[in-house]
Protein backbone atom coordinates (compact mmCIF):
# COMPACT_ATOMS: atom_id res chain seq x y z
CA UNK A 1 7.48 -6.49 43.28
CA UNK A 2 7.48 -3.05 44.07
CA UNK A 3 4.53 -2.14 41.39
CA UNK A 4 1.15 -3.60 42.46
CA UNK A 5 -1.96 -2.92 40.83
CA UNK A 6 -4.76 -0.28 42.08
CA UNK A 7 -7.67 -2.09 40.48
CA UNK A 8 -9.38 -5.52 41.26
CA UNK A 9 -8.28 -8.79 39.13
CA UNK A 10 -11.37 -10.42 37.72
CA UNK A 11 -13.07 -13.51 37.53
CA UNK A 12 -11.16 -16.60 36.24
CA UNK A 13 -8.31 -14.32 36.39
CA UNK A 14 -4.78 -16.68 37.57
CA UNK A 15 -2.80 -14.74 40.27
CA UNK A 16 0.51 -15.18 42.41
CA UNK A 17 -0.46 -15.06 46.24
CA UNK A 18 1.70 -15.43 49.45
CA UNK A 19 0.18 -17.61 52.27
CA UNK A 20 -0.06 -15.77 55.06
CA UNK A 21 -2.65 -17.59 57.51
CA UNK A 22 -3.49 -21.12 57.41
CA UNK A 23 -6.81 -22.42 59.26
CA UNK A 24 -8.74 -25.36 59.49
CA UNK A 25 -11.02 -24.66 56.68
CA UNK A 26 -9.81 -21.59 55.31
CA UNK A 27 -6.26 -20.02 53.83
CA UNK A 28 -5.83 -16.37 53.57
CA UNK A 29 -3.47 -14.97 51.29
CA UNK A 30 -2.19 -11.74 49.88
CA UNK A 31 -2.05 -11.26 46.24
CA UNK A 32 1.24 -10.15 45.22
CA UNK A 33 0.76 -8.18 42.05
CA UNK A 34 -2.27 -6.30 43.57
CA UNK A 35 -1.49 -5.67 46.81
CA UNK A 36 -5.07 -6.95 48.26
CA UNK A 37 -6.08 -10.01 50.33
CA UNK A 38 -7.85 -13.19 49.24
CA UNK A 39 -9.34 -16.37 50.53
CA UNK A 40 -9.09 -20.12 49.83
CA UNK A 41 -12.06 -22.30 51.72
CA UNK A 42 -10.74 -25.81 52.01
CA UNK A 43 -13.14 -27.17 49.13
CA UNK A 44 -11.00 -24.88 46.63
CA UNK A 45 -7.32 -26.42 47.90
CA UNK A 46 -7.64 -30.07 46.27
CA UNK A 47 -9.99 -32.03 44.99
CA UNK A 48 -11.05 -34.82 47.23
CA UNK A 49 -11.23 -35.00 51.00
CA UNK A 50 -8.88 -32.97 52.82
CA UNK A 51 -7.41 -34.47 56.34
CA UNK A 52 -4.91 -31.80 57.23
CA UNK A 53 -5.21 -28.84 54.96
CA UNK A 54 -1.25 -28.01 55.82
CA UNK A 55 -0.18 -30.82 53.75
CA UNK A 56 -1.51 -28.48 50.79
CA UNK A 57 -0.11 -25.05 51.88
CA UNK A 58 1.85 -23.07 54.05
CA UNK A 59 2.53 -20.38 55.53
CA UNK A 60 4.73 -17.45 53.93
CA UNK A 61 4.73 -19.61 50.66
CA UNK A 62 3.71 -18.65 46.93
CA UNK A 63 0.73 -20.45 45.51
CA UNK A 64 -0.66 -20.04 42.23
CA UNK A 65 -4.66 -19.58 42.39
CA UNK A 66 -7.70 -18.79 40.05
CA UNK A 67 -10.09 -15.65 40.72
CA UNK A 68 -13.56 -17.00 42.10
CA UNK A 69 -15.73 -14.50 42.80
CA UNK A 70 -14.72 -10.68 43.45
CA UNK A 71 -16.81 -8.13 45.99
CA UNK A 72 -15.07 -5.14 45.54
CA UNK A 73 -17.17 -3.39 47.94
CA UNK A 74 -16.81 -5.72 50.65
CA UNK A 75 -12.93 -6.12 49.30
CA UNK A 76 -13.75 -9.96 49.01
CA UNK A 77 -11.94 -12.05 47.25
CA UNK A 78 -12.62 -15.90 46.24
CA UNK A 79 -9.88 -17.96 45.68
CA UNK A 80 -9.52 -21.27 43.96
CA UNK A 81 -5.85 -23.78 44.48
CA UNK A 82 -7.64 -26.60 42.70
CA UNK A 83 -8.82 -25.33 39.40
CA UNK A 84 -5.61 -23.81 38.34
CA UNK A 85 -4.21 -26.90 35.89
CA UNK A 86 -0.34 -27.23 35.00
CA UNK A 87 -0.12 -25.69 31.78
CA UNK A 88 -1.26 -22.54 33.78
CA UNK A 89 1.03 -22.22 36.70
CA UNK A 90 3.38 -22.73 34.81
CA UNK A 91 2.73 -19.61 32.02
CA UNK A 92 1.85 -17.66 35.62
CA UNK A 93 4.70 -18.48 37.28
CA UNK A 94 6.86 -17.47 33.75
CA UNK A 95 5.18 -14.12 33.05
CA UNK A 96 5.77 -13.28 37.14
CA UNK A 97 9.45 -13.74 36.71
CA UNK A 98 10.16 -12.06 33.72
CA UNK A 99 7.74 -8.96 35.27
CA UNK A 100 10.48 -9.05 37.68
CA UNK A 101 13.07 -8.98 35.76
CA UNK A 102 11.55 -6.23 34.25
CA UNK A 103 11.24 -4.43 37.27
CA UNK A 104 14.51 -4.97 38.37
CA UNK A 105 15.93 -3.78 34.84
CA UNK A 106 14.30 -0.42 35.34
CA UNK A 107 15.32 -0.43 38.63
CA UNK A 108 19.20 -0.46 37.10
CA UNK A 109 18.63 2.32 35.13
CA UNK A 110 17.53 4.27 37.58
CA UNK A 111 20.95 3.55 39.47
CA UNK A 112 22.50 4.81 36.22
CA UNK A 113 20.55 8.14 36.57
CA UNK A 114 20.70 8.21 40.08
CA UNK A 115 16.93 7.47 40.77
CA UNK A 116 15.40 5.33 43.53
CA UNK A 117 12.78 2.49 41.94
CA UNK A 118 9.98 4.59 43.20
CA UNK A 119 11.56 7.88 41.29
CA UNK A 120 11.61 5.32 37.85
CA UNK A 121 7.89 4.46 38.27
CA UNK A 122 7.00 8.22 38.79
CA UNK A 123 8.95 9.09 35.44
CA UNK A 124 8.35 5.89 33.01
CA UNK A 125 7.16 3.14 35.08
CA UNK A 126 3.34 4.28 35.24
CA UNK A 127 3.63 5.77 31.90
CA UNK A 128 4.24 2.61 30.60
CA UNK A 129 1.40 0.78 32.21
CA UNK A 130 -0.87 3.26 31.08
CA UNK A 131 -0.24 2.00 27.70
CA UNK A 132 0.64 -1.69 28.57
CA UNK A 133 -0.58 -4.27 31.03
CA UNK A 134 2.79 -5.53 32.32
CA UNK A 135 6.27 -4.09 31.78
CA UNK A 136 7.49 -6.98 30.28
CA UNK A 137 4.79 -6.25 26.75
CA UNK A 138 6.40 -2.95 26.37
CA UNK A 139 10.57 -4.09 26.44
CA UNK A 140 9.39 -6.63 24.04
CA UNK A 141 8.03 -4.25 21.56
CA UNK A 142 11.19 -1.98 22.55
CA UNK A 143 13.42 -4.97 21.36
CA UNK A 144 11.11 -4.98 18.45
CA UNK A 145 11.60 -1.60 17.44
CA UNK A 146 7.83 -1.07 17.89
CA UNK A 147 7.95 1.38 20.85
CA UNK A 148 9.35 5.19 21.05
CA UNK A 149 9.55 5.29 24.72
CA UNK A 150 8.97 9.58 24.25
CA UNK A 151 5.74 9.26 22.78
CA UNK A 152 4.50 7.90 26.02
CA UNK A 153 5.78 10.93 27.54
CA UNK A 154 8.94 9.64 28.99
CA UNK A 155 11.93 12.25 29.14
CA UNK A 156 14.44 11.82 26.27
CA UNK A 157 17.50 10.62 28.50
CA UNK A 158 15.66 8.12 30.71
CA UNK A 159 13.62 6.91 27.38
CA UNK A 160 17.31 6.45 25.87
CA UNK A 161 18.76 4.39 28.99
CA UNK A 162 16.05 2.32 28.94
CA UNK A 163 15.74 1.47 25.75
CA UNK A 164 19.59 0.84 25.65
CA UNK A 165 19.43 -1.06 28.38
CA UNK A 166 16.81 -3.76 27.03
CA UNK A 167 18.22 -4.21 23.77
CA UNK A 168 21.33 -5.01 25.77
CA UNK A 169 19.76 -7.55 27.67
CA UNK A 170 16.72 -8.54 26.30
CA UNK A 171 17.03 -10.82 23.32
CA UNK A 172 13.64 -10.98 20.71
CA UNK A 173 12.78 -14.18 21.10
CA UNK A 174 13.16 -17.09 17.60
CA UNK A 175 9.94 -18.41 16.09
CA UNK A 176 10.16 -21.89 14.91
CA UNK A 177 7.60 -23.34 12.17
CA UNK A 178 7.75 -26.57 10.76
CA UNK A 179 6.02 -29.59 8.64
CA UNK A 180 6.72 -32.26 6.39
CA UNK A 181 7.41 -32.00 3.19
CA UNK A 182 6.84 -35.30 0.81
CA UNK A 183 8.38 -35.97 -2.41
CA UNK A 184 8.50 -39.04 -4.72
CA UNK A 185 8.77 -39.50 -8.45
CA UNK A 186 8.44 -42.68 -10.78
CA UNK A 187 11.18 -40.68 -13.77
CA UNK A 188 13.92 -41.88 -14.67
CA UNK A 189 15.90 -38.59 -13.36
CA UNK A 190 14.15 -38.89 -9.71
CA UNK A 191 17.02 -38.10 -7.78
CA UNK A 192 18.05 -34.54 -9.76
CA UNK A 193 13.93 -33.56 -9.57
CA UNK A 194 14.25 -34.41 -5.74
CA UNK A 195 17.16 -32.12 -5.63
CA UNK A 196 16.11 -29.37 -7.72
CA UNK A 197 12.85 -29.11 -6.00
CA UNK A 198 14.25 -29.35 -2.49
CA UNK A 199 17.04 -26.61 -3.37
CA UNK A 200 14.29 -24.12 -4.47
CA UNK A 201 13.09 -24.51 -0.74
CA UNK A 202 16.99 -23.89 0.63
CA UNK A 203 17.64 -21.09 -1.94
CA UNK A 204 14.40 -19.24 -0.12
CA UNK A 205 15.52 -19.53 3.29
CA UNK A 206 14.07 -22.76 4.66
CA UNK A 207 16.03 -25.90 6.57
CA UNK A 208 15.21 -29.29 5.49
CA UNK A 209 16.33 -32.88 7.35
CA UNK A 210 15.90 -35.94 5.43
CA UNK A 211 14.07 -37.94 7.38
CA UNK A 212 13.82 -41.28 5.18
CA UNK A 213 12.54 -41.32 1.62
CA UNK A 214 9.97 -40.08 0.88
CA UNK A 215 10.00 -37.52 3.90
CA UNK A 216 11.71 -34.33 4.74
CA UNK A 217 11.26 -32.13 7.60
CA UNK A 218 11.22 -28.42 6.63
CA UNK A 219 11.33 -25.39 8.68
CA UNK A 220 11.93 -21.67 9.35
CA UNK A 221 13.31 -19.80 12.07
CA UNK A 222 12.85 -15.82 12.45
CA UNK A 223 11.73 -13.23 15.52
CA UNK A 224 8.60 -12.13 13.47
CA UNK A 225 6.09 -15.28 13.95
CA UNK A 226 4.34 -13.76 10.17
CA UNK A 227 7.34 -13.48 8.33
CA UNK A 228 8.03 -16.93 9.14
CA UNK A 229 4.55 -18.17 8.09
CA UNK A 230 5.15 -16.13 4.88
CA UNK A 231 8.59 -17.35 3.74
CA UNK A 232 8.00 -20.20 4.39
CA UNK A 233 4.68 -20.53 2.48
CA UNK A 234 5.98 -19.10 -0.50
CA UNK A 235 8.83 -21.32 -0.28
CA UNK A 236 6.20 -24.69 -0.12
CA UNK A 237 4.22 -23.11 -2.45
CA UNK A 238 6.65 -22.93 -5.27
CA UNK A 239 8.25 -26.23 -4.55
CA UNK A 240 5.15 -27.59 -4.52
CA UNK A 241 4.50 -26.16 -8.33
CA UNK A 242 7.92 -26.72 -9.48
CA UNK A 243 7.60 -31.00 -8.40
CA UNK A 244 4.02 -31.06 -10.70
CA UNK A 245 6.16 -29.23 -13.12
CA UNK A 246 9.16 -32.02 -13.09
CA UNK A 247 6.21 -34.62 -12.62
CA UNK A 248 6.91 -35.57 -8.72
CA UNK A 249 4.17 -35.92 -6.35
CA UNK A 250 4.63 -33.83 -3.41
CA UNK A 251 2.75 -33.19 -0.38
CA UNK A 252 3.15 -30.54 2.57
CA UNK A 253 1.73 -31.10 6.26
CA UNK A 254 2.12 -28.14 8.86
CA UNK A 255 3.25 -29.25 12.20
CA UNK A 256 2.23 -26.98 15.27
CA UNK A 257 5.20 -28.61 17.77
């Protein structure tokens, strides 16, 4: 990345870092969004006795670690391979590619206006971290219509080809919600109640899969994470009123994956 940060990370802070020396009971590393250098004593690589500590890491290689301790006078950093688990490295290793994508995207608009990637920083880059952590925040809210890149001081044209250029390629991303919806009725006229009550919830936007009597799985897909929530509680909600209306015994449960 050509962008690298000016200030220290922090404690329990997860970074990318390059190996660049390996030692007996030490690894020094550079950390690549920040530009500064960082150290991994053995007892921070893996848990357990270590025999050879290059069966762990290596040289020139990208390793995901967690911020230890942080001297900024010294210009110390503490390093930990070990305590980073799974479900982090891999959210690290996704929000470092698509900063890099990022970068590269304003890095094509700059071709279009004829301006090295050092040239794009100095007119929208930097302005846009001085509002956002990461490029990547600020293209979202651009695909979101949330952003007008010339309130952050950015010159109408480039503001224009970048904000073309993201919609082009950036897609807002689909929120998924989803539960079970439960229906059952002792009337003589079960089946038409079922129906009626489970078109109310298709008539108001929400997909349903039968998934064996009594049981149907309901859901709602939209890029705004609220407006799915709302629709479709409003949609549950009412089915819910219209089954005690039709005397049906119904049930929702919320389902987070």
């Amino acid at each position: 990345m050509f962008y690298k940060k000016k200030k220290f990370p922090v404690v329990n802070d997860v970074v990318i870092c390059t190996v660049k020396k390996v030692l007996n009971h030490s690894v020094f590393v550079t950390l690549d969004e920040y530009d500064k250098e960082g150290m991994v004593h053995i007892s921070e690589v893996s848990p357990g006795r270590i025999r050879n500590i290059r069966d762990f890491v290596v040289e020139d290689k990208k390793i995901i670690c967690k911020v230890l301790k942080v001297d900024q006078e010294k210009g110390h950093i503490d390093l930990s391979l070990r305590r980073v688990n799974t479900i982090q490295r891999i959210k690290k290793n996704e929000e470092y590619k698509q900063e890099i994508k990022a970068e590269r995207l304003l890095e094509h608009v700059g071709k279009d206006l004829k301006l090295d990637l050092e040239k794009m920083y100095k007119e929208a880059g930097y302005k846009i971290l001085d509002n956002y952590d990461n490029l990547t925040d600020c293209f979202q809210d651009i695909v979101n219509n949330n952003v007008d890149l010339t309130k952050l001081d950015i010159k109408d044209k480039i503001a224009k080809k970048i904000e073309e250029l993201v919609k082009e390629r950036i897609k807002p991303p689909i929120v998924l919600i989803k539960g079970i919806f439960k229906i059952s009725t002792k009337e003589s006229n079960g089946v038409e109640i079922v129906k009626n009550v489970l078109n109310n919830m298709i008539n108001k936007g929400v997909n349903i899969v039968y998934l064996g009597a009594p049981k149907y799985k309901v859901s709602v897909e939209d890029k705004d994470y609220k407006r799915a929530e709302i629709k479709l509680k409003e949609a549950v909600d009412s089915s819910l009123q219209l089954a005690k209306k039709l005397k049906a015994e119904a049930e929702f449960n919320r389902k987070n994956a």
